[in-house]
C-alpha atoms as a PDB file:
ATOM      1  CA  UNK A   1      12.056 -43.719  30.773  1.00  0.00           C
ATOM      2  CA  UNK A   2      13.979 -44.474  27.701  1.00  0.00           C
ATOM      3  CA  UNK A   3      10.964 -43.582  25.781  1.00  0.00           C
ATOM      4  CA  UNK A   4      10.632 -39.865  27.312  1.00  0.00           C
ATOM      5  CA  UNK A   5      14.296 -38.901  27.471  1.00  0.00           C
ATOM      6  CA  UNK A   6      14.608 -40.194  23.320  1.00  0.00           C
ATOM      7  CA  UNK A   7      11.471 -38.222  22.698  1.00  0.00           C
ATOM      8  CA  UNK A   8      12.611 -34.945  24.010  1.00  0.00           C
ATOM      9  CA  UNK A   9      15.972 -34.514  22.217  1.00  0.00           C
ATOM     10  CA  UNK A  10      14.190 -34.455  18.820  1.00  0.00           C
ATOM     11  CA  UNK A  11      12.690 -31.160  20.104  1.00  0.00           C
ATOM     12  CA  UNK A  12      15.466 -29.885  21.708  1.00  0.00           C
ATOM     13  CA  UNK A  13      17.167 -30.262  18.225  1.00  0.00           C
ATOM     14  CA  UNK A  14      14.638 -28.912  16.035  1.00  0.00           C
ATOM     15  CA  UNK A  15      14.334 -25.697  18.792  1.00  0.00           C
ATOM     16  CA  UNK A  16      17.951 -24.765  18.221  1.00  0.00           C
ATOM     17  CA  UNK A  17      17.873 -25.417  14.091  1.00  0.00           C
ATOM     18  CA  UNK A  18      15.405 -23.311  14.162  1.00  0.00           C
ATOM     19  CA  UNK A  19      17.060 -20.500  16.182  1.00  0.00           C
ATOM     20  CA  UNK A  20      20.258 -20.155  13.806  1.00  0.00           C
ATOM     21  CA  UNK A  21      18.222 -19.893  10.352  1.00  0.00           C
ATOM     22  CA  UNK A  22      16.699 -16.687  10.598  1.00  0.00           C
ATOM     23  CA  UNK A  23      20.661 -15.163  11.225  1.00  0.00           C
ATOM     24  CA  UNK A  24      21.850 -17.023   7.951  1.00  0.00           C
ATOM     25  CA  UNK A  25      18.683 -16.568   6.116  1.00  0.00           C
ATOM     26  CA  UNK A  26      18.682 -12.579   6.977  1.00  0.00           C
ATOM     27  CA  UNK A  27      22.350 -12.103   6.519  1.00  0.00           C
ATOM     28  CA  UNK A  28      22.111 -13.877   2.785  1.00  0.00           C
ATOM     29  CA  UNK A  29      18.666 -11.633   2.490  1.00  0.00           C
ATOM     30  CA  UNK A  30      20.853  -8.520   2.729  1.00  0.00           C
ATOM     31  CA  UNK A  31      23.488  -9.338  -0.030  1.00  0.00           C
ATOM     32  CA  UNK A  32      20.684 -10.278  -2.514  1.00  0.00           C
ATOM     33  CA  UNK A  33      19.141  -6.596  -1.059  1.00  0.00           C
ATOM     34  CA  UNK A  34      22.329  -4.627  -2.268  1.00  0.00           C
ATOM     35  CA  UNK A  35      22.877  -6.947  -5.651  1.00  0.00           C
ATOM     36  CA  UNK A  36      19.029  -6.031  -6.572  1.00  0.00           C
ATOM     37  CA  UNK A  37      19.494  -2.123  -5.419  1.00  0.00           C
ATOM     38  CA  UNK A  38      22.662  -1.990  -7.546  1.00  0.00           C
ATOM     39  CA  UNK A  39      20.809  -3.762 -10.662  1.00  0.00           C
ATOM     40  CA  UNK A  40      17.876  -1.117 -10.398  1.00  0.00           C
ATOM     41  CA  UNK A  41      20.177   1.681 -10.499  1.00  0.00           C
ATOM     42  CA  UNK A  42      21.620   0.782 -13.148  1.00  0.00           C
ATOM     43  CA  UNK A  43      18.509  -0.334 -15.276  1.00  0.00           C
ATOM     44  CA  UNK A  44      17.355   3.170 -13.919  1.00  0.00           C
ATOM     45  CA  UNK A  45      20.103   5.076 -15.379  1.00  0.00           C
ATOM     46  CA  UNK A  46      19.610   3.597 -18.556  1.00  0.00           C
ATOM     47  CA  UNK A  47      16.049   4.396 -18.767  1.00  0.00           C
ATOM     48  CA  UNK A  48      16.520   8.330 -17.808  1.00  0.00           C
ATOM     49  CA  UNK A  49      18.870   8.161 -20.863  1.00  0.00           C
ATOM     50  CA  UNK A  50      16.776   6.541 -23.064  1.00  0.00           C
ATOM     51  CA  UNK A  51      14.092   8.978 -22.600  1.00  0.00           C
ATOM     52  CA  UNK A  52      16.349  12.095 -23.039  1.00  0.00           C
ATOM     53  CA  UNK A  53      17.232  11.172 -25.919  1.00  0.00           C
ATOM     54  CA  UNK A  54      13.908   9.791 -27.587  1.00  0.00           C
ATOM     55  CA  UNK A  55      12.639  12.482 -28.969  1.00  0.00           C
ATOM     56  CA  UNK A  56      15.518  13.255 -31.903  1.00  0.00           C
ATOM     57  CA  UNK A  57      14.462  13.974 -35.277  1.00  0.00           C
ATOM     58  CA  UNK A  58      15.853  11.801 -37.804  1.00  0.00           C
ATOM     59  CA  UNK A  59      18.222  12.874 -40.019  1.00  0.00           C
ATOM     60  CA  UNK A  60      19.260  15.515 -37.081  1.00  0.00           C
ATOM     61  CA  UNK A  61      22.845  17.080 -37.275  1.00  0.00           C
ATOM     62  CA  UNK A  62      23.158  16.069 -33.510  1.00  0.00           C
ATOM     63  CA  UNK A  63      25.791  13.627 -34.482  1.00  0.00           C
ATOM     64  CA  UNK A  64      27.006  12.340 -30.957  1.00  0.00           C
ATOM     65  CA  UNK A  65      22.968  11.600 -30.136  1.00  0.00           C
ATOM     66  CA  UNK A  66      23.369   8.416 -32.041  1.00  0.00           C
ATOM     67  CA  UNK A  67      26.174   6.484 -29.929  1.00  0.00           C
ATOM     68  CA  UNK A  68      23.980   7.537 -26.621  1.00  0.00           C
ATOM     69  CA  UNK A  69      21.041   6.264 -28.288  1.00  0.00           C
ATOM     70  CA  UNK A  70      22.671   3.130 -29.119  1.00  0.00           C
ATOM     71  CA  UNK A  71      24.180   2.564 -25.684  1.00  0.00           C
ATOM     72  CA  UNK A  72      20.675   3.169 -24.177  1.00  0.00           C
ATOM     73  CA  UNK A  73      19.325   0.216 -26.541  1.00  0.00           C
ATOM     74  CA  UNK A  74      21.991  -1.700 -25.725  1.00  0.00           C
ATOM     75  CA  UNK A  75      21.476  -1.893 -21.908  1.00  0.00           C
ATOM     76  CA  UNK A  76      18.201  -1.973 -21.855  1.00  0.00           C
ATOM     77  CA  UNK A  77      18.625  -5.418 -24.090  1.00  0.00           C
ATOM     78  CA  UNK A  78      17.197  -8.556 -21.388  1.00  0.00           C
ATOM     79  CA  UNK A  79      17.579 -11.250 -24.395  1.00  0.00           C
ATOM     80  CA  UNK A  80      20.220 -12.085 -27.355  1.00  0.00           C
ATOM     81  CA  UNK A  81      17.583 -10.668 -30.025  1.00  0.00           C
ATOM     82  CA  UNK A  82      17.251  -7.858 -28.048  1.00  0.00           C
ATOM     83  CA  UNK A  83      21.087  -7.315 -28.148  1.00  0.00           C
ATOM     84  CA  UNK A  84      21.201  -8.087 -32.211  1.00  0.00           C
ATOM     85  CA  UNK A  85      18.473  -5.418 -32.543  1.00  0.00           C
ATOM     86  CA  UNK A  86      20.589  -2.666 -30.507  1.00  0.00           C
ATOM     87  CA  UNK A  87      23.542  -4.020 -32.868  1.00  0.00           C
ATOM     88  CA  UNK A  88      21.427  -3.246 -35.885  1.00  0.00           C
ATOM     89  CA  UNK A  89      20.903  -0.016 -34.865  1.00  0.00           C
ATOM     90  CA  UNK A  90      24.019   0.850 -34.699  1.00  0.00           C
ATOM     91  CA  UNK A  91      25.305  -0.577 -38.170  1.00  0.00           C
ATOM     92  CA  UNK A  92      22.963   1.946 -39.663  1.00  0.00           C
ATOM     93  CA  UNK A  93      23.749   4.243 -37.876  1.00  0.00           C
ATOM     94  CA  UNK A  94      27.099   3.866 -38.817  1.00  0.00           C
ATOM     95  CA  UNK A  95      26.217   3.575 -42.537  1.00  0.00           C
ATOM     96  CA  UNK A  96      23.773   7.009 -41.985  1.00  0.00           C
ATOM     97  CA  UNK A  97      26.960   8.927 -40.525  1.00  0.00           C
ATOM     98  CA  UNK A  98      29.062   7.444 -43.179  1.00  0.00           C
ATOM     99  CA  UNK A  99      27.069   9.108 -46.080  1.00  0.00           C
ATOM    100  CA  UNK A 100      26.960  12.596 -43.648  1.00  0.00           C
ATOM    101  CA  UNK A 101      30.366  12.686 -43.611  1.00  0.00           C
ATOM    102  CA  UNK A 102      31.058  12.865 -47.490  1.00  0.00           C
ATOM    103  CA  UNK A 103      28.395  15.476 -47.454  1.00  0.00           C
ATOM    104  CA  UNK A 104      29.257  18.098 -44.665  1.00  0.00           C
ATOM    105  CA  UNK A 105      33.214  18.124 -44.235  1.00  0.00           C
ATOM    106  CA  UNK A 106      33.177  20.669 -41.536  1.00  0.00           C
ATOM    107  CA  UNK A 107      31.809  18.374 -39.034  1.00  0.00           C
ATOM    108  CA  UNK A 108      34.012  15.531 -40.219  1.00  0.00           C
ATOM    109  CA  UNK A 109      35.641  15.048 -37.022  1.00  0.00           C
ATOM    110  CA  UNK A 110      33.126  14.991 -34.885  1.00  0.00           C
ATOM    111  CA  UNK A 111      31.221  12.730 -37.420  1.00  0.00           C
ATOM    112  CA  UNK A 112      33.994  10.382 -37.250  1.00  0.00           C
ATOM    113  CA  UNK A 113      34.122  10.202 -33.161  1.00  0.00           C
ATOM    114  CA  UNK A 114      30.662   9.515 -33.052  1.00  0.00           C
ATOM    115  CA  UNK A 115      31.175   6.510 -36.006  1.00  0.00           C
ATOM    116  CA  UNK A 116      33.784   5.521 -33.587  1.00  0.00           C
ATOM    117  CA  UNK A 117      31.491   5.247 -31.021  1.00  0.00           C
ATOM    118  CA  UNK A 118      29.091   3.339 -32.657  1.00  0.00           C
ATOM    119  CA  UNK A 119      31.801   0.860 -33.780  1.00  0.00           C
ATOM    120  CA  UNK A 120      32.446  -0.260 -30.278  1.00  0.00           C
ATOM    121  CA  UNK A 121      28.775  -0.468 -29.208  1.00  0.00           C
ATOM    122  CA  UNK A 122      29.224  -3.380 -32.100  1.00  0.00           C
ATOM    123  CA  UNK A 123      31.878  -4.670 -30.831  1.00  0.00           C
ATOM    124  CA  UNK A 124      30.471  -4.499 -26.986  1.00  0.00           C
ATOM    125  CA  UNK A 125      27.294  -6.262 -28.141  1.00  0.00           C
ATOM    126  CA  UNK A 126      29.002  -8.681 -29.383  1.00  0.00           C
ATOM    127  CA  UNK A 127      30.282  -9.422 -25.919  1.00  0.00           C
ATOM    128  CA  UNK A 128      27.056  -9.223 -23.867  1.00  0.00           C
ATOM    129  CA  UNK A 129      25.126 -12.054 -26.081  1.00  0.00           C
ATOM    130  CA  UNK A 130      28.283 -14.104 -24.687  1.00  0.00           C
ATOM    131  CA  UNK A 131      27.618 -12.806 -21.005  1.00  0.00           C
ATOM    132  CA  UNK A 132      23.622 -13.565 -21.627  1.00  0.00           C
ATOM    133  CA  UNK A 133      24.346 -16.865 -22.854  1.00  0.00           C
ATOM    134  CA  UNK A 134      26.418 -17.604 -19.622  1.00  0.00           C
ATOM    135  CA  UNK A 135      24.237 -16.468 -17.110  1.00  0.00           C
ATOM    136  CA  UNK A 136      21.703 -17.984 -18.797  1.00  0.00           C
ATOM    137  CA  UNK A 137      23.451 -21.576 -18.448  1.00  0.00           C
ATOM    138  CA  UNK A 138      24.285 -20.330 -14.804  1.00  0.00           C
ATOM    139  CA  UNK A 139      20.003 -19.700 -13.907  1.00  0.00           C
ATOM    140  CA  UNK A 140      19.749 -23.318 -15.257  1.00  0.00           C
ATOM    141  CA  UNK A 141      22.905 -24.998 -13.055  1.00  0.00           C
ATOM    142  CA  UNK A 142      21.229 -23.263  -9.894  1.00  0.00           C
ATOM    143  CA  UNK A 143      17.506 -24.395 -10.598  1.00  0.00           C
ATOM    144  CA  UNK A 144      18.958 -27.712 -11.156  1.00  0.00           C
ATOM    145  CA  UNK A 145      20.832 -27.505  -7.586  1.00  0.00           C
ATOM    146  CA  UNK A 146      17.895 -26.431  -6.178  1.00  0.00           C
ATOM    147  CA  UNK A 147      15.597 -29.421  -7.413  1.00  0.00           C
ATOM    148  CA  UNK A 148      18.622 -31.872  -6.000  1.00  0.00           C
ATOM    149  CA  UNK A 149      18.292 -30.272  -2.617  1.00  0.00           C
ATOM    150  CA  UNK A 150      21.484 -28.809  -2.537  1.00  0.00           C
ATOM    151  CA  UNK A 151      20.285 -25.701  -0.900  1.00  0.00           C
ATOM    152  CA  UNK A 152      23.748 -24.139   0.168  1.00  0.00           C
ATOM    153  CA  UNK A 153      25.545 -24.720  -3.783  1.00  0.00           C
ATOM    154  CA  UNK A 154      22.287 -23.257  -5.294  1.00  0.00           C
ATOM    155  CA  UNK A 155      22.576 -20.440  -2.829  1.00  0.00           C
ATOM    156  CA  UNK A 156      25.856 -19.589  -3.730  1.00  0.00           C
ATOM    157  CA  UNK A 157      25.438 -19.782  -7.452  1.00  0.00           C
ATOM    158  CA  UNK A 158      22.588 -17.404  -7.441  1.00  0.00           C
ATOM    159  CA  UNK A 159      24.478 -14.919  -5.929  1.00  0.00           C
ATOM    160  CA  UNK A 160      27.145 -15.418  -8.305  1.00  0.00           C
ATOM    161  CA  UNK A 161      25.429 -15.001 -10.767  1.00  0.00           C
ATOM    162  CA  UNK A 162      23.266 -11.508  -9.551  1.00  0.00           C
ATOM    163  CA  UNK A 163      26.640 -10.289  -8.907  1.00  0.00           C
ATOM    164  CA  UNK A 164      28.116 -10.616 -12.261  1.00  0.00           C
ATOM    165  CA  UNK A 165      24.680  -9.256 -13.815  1.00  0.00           C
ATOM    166  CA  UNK A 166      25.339  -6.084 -11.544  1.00  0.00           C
ATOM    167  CA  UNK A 167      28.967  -5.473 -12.341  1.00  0.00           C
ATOM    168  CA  UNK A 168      27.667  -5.736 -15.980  1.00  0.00           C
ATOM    169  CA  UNK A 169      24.402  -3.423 -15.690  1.00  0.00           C
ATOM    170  CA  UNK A 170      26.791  -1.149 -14.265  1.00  0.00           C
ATOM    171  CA  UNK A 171      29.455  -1.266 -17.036  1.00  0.00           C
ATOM    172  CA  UNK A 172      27.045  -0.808 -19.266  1.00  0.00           C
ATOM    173  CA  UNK A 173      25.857   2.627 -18.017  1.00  0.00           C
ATOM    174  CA  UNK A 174      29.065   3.550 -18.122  1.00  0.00           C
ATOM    175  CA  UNK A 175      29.271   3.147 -21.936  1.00  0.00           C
ATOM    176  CA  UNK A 176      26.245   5.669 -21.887  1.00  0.00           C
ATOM    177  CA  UNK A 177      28.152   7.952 -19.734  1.00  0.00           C
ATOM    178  CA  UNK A 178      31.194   7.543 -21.560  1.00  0.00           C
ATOM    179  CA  UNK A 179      29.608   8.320 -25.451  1.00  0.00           C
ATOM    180  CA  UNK A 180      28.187  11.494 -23.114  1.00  0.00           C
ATOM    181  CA  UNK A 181      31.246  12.617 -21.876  1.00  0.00           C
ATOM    182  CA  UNK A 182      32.614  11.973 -25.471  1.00  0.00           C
ATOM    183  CA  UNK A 183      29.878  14.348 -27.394  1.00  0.00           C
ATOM    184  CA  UNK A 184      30.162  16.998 -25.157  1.00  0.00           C
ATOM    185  CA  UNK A 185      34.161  17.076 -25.685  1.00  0.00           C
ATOM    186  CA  UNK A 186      33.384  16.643 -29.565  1.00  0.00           C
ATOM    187  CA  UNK A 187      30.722  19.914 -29.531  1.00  0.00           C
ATOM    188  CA  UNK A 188      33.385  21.716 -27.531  1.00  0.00           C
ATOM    189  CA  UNK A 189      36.437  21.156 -30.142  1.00  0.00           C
ATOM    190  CA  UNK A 190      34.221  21.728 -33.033  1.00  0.00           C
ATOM    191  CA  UNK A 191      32.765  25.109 -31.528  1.00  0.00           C
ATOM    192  CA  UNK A 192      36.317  26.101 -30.884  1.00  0.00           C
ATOM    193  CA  UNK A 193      37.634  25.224 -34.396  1.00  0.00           C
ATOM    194  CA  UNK A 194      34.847  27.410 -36.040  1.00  0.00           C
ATOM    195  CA  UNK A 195      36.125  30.108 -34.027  1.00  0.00           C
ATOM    196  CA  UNK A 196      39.451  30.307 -34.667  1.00  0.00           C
ATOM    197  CA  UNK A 197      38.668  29.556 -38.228  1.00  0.00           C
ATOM    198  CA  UNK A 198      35.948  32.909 -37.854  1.00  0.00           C
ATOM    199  CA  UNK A 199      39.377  34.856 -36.342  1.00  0.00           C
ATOM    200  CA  UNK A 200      41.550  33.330 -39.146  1.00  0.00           C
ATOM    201  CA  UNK A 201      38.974  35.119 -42.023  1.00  0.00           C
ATOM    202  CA  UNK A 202      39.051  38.094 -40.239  1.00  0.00           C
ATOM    203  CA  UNK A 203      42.497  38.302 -39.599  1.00  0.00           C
ATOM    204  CA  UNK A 204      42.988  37.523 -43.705  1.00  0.00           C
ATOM    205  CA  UNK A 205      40.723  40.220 -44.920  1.00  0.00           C
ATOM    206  CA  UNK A 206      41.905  42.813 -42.726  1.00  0.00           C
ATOM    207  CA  UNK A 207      45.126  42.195 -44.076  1.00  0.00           C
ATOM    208  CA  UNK A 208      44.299  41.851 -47.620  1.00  0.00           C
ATOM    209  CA  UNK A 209      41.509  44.589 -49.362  1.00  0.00           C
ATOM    210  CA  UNK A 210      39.068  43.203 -51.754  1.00  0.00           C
ATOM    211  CA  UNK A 211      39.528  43.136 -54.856  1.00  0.00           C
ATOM    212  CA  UNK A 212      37.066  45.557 -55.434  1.00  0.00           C
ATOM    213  CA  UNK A 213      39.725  47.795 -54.071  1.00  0.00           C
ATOM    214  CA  UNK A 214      42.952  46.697 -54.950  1.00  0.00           C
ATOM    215  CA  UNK A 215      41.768  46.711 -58.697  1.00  0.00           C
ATOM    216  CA  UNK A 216      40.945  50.917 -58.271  1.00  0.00           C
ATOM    217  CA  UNK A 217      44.282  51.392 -56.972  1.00  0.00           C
ATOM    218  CA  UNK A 218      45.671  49.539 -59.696  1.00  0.00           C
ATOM    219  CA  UNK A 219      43.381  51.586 -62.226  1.00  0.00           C
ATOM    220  CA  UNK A 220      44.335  54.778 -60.513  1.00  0.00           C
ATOM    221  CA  UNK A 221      48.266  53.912 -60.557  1.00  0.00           C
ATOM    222  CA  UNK A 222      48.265  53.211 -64.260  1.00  0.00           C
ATOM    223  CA  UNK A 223      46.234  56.070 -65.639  1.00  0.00           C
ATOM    224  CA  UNK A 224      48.478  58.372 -67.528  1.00  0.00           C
ATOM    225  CA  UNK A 225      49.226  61.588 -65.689  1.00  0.00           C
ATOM    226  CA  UNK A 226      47.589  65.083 -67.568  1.00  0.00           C
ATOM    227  CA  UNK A 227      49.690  67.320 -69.187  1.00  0.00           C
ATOM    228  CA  UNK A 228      51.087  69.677 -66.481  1.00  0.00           C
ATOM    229  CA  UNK A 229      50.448  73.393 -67.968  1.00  0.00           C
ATOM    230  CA  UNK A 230      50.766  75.368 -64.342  1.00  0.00           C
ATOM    231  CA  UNK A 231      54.378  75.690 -64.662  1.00  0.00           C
ATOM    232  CA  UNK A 232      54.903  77.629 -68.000  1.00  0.00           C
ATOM    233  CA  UNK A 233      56.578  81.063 -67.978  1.00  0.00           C
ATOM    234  CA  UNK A 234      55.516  83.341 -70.356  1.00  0.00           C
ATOM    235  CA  UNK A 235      58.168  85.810 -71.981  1.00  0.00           C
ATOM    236  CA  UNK A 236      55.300  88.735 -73.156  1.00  0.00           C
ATOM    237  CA  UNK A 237      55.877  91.569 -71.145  1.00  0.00           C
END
């Protein structure tokens, strides 16, 4: 009797274990759900601005293109040598915009935003090799977990760690948005600047003839005047 009533709790045990997994394995299916959708809108947004912009012509007086451009490369980067090769970019890019700027002075500020631009892509790269190299360490620690059984710590440090590489696919779409956002106010200033410099030469030549002109009227004024022979009064009569 001992016998039967010891061999039925085993079932009894492994009845209800199995019962409560599918709860805790679906809930933790659902977080990793919403981490993944939130990556692949981000990598998605990235793309679409990659490909809008792909198809510049070098050497194009588009200057705010080449921040986007670089923030495009930047995102889509998966490895450090990736990152160092949207870095790259943007040093020449920088150097390119450099040599523009000496040589068309009317688009100076809007050269100089967009150099600005490109100096913090640098700068952000920079950062994300650091975040790669972490997360990178972090995919190790939870595949080592994982091998020692430790099911519920490995668990946890996944999600960790998709959550951190979803707050930073996001950010990083918002640098593309952000060097957008930044062109279009750049085009706007510029366009409005040429326009009041347009009204400005009007404005000046309107006010002042040419020279053309002015020189007649100072020809004209200092002529000497003909002898005046209408008002003589002659005496024969």
């Amino acid at each position: 009797m001992s016998g039967i009533s010891s061999g039925v709790s085993p079932w009894t045990a492994a009845s209800g274990a199995g019962t409560q997994s599918p709860a805790k394995k679906e809930t933790s299916g659902s977080s990793s759900l919403d981490l993944y959708e939130m990556m692949k809108d981000a990598r998605e947004q990235a793309e679409a601005a990659r490909e809008k912009f792909q198809g510049l012509k070098k050497g194009s007086t588009r200057y705010g293109d080449a921040p986007i451009e670089a923030y495009a490369r930047l995102a889509r980067a998966r490895r450090p040598a990736d990152v160092n090769a949207a870095a790259g970019y943007a040093r020449r890019q920088i150097a390119r915009l450099k040599a523009a700027k000496r040589t068309d002075p009317d688009n100076a500020r809007r050269i100089q935003a967009a150099i600005n631009q490109l100096q913090k892509a640098v700068n952000r790269a920079g950062k994300k090799k650091q975040e790669l190299n972490r997360e990178r360490a972090a995919e190790i620690r939870q595949k080592k977990l994982a091998q020692e059984q430790r099911t519920r710590e490995a668990r946890r440090q996944r999600q960790e760690l998709r959550r951190k590489q979803a707050a930073r696919m996001i950010r990083e779409s918002g640098y593309i948005r952000e060097a957008e956002i930044d062109n279009r106010m750049q085009t706007h200033i510029s366009s409005v600047q040429m326009e009041l410099r347009k009204q400005a030469q009007d404005l000046a030549s309107s006010l002042h003839p040419p020279v053309e002109t002015a020189a007649r009227q100072y020809a004209a004024a200092a002529a000497p005047l003909p002898p005046d022979t209408g008002g003589e009064i002659s005496l024969e009569a």
